[in-house]
N, C-alpha and C. Protein backbone atom coordinates (compact mmCIF):
# COMPACT_ATOMS: atom_id res chain seq x y z
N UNK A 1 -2.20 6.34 -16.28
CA UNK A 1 -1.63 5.12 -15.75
C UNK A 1 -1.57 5.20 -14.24
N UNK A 2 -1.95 4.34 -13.64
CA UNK A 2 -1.64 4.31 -12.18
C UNK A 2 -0.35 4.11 -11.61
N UNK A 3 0.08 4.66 -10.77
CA UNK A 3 -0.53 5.53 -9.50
C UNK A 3 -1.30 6.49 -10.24
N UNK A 4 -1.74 7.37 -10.13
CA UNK A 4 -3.02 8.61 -10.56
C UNK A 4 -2.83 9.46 -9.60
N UNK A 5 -1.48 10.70 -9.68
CA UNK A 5 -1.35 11.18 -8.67
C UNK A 5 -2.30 12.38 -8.51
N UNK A 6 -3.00 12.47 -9.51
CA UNK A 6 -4.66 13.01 -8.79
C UNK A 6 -5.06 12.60 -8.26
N UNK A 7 -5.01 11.43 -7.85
CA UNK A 7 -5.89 10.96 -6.64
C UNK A 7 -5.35 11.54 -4.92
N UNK A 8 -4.15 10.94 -5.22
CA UNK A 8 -3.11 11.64 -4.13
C UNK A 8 -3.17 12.90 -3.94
N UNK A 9 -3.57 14.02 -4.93
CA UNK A 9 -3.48 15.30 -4.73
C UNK A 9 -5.00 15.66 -3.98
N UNK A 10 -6.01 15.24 -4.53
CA UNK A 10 -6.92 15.06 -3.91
C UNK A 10 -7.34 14.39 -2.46
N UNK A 11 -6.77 13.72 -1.92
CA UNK A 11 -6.59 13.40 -0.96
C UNK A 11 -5.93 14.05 0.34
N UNK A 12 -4.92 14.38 -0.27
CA UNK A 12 -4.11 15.29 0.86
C UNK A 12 -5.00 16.95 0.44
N UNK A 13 -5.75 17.24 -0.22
CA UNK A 13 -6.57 18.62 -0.19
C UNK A 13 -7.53 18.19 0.68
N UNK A 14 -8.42 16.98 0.48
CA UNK A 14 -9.92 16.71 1.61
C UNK A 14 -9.07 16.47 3.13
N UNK A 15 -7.63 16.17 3.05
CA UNK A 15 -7.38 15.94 4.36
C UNK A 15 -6.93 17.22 4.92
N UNK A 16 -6.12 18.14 3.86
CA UNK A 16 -6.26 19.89 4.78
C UNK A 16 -7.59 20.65 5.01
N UNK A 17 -8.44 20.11 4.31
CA UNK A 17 -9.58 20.83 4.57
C UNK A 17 -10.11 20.36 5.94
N UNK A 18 -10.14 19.09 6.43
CA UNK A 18 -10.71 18.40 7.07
C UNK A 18 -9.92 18.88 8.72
N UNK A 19 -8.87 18.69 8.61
CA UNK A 19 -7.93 19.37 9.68
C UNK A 19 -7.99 21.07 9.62
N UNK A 20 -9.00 21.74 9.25
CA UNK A 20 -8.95 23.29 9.34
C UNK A 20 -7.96 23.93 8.51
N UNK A 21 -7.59 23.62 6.92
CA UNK A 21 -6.70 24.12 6.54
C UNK A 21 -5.17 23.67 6.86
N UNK A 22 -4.95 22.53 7.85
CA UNK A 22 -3.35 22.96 8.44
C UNK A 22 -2.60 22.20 7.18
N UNK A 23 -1.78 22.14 7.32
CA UNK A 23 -0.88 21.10 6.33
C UNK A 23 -1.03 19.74 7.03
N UNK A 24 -0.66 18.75 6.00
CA UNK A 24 -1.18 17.75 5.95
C UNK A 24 0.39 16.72 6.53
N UNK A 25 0.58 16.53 7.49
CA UNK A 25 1.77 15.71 8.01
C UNK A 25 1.58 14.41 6.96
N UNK A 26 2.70 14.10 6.49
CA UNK A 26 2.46 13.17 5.07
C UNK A 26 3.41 11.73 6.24
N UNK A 27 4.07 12.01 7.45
CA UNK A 27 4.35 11.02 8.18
C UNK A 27 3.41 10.36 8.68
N UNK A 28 2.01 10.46 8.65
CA UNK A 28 0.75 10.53 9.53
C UNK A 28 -0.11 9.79 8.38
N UNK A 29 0.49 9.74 7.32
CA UNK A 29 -0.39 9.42 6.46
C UNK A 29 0.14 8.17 5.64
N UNK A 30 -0.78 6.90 5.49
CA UNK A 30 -0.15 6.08 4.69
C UNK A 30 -1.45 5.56 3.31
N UNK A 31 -1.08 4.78 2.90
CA UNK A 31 -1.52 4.18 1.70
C UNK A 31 -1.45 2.43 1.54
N UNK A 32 -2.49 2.00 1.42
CA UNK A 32 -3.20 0.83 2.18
C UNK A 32 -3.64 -0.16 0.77
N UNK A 33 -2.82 -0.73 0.23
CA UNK A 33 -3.69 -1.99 -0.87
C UNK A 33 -2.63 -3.63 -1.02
N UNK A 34 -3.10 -3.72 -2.24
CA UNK A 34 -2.85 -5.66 -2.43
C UNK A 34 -1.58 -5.04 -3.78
N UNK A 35 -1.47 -4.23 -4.62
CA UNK A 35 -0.87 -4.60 -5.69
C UNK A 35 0.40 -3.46 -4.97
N UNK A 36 1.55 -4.01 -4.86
CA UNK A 36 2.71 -3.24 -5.24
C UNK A 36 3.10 -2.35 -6.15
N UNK A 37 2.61 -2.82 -7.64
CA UNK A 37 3.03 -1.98 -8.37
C UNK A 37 2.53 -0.80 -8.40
N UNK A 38 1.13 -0.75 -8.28
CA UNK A 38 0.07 0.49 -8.07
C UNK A 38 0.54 0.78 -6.46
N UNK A 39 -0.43 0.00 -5.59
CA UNK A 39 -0.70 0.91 -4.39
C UNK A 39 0.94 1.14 -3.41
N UNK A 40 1.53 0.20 -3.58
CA UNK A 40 2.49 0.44 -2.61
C UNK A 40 3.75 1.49 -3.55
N UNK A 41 3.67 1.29 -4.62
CA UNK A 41 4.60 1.88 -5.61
C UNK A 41 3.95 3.98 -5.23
N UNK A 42 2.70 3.53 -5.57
CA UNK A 42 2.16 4.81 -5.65
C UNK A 42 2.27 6.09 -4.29
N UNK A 43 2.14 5.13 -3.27
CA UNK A 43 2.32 5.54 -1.95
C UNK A 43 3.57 6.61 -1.84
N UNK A 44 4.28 5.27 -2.09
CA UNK A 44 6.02 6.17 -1.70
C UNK A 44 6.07 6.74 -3.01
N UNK A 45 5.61 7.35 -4.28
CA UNK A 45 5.76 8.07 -5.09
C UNK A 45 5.44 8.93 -4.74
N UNK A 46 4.13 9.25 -3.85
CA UNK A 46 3.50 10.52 -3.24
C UNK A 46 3.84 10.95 -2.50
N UNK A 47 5.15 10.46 -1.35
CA UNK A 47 5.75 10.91 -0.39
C UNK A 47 5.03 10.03 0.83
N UNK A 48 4.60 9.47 1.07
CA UNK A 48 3.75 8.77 1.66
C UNK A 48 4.32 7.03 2.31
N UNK A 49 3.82 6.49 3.07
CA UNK A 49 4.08 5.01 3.75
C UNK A 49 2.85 4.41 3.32
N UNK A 50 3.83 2.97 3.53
CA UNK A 50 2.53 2.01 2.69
C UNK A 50 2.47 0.54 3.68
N UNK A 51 1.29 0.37 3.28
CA UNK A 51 0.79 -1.22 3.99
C UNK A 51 0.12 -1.99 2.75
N UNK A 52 1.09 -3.22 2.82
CA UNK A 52 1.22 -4.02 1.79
C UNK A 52 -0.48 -5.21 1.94
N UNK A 53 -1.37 -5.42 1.68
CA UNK A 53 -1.90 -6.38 2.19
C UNK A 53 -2.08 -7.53 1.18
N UNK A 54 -1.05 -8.57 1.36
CA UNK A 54 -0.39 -9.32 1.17
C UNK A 54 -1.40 -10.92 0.36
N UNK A 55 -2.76 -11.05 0.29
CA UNK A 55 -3.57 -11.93 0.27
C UNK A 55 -4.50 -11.53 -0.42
N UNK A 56 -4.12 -10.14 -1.95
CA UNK A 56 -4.95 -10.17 -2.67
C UNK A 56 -4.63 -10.40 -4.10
N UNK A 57 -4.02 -9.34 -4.85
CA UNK A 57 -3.81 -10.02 -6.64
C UNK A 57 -2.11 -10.56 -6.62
N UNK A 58 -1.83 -10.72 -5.47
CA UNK A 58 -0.43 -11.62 -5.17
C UNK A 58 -0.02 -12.32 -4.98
N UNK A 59 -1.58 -12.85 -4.46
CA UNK A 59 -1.64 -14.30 -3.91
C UNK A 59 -0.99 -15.48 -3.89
N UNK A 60 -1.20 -15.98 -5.60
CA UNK A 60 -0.83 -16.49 -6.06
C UNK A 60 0.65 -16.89 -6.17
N UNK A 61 1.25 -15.72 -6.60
CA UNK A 61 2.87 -15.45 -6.37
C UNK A 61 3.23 -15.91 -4.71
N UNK A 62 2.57 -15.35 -3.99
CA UNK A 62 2.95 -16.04 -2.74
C UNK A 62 2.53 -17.09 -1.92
N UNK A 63 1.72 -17.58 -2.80
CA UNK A 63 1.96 -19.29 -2.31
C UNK A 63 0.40 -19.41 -1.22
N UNK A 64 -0.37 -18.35 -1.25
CA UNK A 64 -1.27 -18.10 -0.35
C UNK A 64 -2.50 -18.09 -1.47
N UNK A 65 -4.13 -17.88 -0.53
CA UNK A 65 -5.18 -18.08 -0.90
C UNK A 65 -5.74 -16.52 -0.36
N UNK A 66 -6.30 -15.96 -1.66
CA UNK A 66 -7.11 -14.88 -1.34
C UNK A 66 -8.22 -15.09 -0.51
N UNK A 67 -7.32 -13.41 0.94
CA UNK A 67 -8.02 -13.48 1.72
C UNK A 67 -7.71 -14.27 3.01
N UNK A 68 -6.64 -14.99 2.50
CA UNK A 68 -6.38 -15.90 3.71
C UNK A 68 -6.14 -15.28 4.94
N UNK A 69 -6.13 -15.30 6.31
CA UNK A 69 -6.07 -14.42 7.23
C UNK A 69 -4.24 -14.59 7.48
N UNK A 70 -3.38 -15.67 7.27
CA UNK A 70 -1.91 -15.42 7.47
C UNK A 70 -1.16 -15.10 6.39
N UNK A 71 -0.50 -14.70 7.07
CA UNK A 71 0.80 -14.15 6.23
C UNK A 71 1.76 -14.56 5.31
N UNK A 72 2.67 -14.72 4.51
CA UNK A 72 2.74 -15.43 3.29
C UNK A 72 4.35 -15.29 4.48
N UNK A 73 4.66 -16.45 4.01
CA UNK A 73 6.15 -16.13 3.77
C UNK A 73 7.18 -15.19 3.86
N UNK A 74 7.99 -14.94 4.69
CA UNK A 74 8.67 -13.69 4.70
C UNK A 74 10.09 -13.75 3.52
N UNK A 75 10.33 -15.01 3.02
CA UNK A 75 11.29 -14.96 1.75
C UNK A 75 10.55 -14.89 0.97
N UNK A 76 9.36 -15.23 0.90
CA UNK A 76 8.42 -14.89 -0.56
C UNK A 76 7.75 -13.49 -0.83
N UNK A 77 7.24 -13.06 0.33
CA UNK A 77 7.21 -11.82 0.26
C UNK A 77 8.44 -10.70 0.07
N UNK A 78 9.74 -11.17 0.45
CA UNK A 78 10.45 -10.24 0.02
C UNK A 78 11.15 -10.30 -1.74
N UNK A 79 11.11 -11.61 -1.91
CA UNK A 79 11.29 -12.20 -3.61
C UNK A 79 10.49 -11.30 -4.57
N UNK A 80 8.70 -10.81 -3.69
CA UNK A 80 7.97 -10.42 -4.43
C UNK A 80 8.40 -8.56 -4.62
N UNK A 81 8.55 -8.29 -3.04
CA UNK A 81 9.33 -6.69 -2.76
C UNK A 81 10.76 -6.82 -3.88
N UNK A 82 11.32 -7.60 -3.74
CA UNK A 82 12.30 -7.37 -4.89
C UNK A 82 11.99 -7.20 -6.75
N UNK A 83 11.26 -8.20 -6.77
CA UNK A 83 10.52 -8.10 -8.16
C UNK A 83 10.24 -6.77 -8.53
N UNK A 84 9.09 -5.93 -7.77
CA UNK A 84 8.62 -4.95 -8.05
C UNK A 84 9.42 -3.29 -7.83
N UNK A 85 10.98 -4.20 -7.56
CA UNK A 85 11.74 -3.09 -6.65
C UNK A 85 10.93 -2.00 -5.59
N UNK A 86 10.18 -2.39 -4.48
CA UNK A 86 9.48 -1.56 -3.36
C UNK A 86 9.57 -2.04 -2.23
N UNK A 87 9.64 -1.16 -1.16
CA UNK A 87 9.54 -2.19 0.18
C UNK A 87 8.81 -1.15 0.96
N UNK A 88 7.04 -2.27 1.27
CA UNK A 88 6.18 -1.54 1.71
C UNK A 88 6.72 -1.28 3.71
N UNK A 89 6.73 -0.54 4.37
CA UNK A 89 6.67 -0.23 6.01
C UNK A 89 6.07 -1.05 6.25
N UNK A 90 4.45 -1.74 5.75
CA UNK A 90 4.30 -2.67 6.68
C UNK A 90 3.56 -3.56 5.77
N UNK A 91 3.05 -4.95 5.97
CA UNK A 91 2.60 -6.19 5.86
C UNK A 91 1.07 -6.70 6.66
N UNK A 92 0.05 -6.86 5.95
CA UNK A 92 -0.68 -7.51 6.76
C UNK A 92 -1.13 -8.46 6.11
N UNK A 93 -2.56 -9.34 6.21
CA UNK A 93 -2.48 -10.47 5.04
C UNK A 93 -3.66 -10.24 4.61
N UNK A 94 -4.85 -8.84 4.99
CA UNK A 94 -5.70 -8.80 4.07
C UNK A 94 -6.90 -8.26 5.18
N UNK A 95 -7.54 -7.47 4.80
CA UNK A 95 -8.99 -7.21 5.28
C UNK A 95 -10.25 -8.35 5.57
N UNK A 96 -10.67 -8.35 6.99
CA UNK A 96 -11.62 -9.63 6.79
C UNK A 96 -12.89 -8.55 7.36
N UNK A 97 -14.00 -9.20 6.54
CA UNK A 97 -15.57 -8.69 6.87
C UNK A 97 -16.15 -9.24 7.25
């Protein structure tokens, strides 16, 4: 079930390897998606900070269009942080390509 904290474990190993072995500052490190329950849930399960991006399978709930480049609502977004009991560090409204 996700989070998949193999993934997380794996991650912070390619990132000590990558830094020469050192330990892996987990303040330095965050965790970046659209679903709360998984990515932002999973984040701070791993010890980790999270960035909420706000304009993907949430959309809907917040009153926004996937992908949209603004930001939803700051009472709707927190209605939604309450729902899922999480509160991501930060907010953006989505990756554009």
């Amino acid at each position: 079930e996700k989070p998949y904290p193999e993934v997380y474990a794996a991650c912070f190993t390619a990132l000590g390897q990558a830094a020469a072995g050192t330990q892996v500052d987990r303040a330095k490190v965050c965790g970046v998606g659209d679903s709360l329950e998984h990515d932002v849930h999973g984040a701070h399960a791993n010890g980790i900070g999270s960035v909420f991006t706000a304009n993907g399978v949430h959309c809907a709930a917040l009153g926004t269009e996937e992908g949209s480049p603004v930001l939803p609502e700051a009472d709707r977004l927190q209605a939604l942080y309450d729902k899922y009991d999480v509160q991501p560090q930060h907010v953006m409204p989505g990756f554009r390509w």
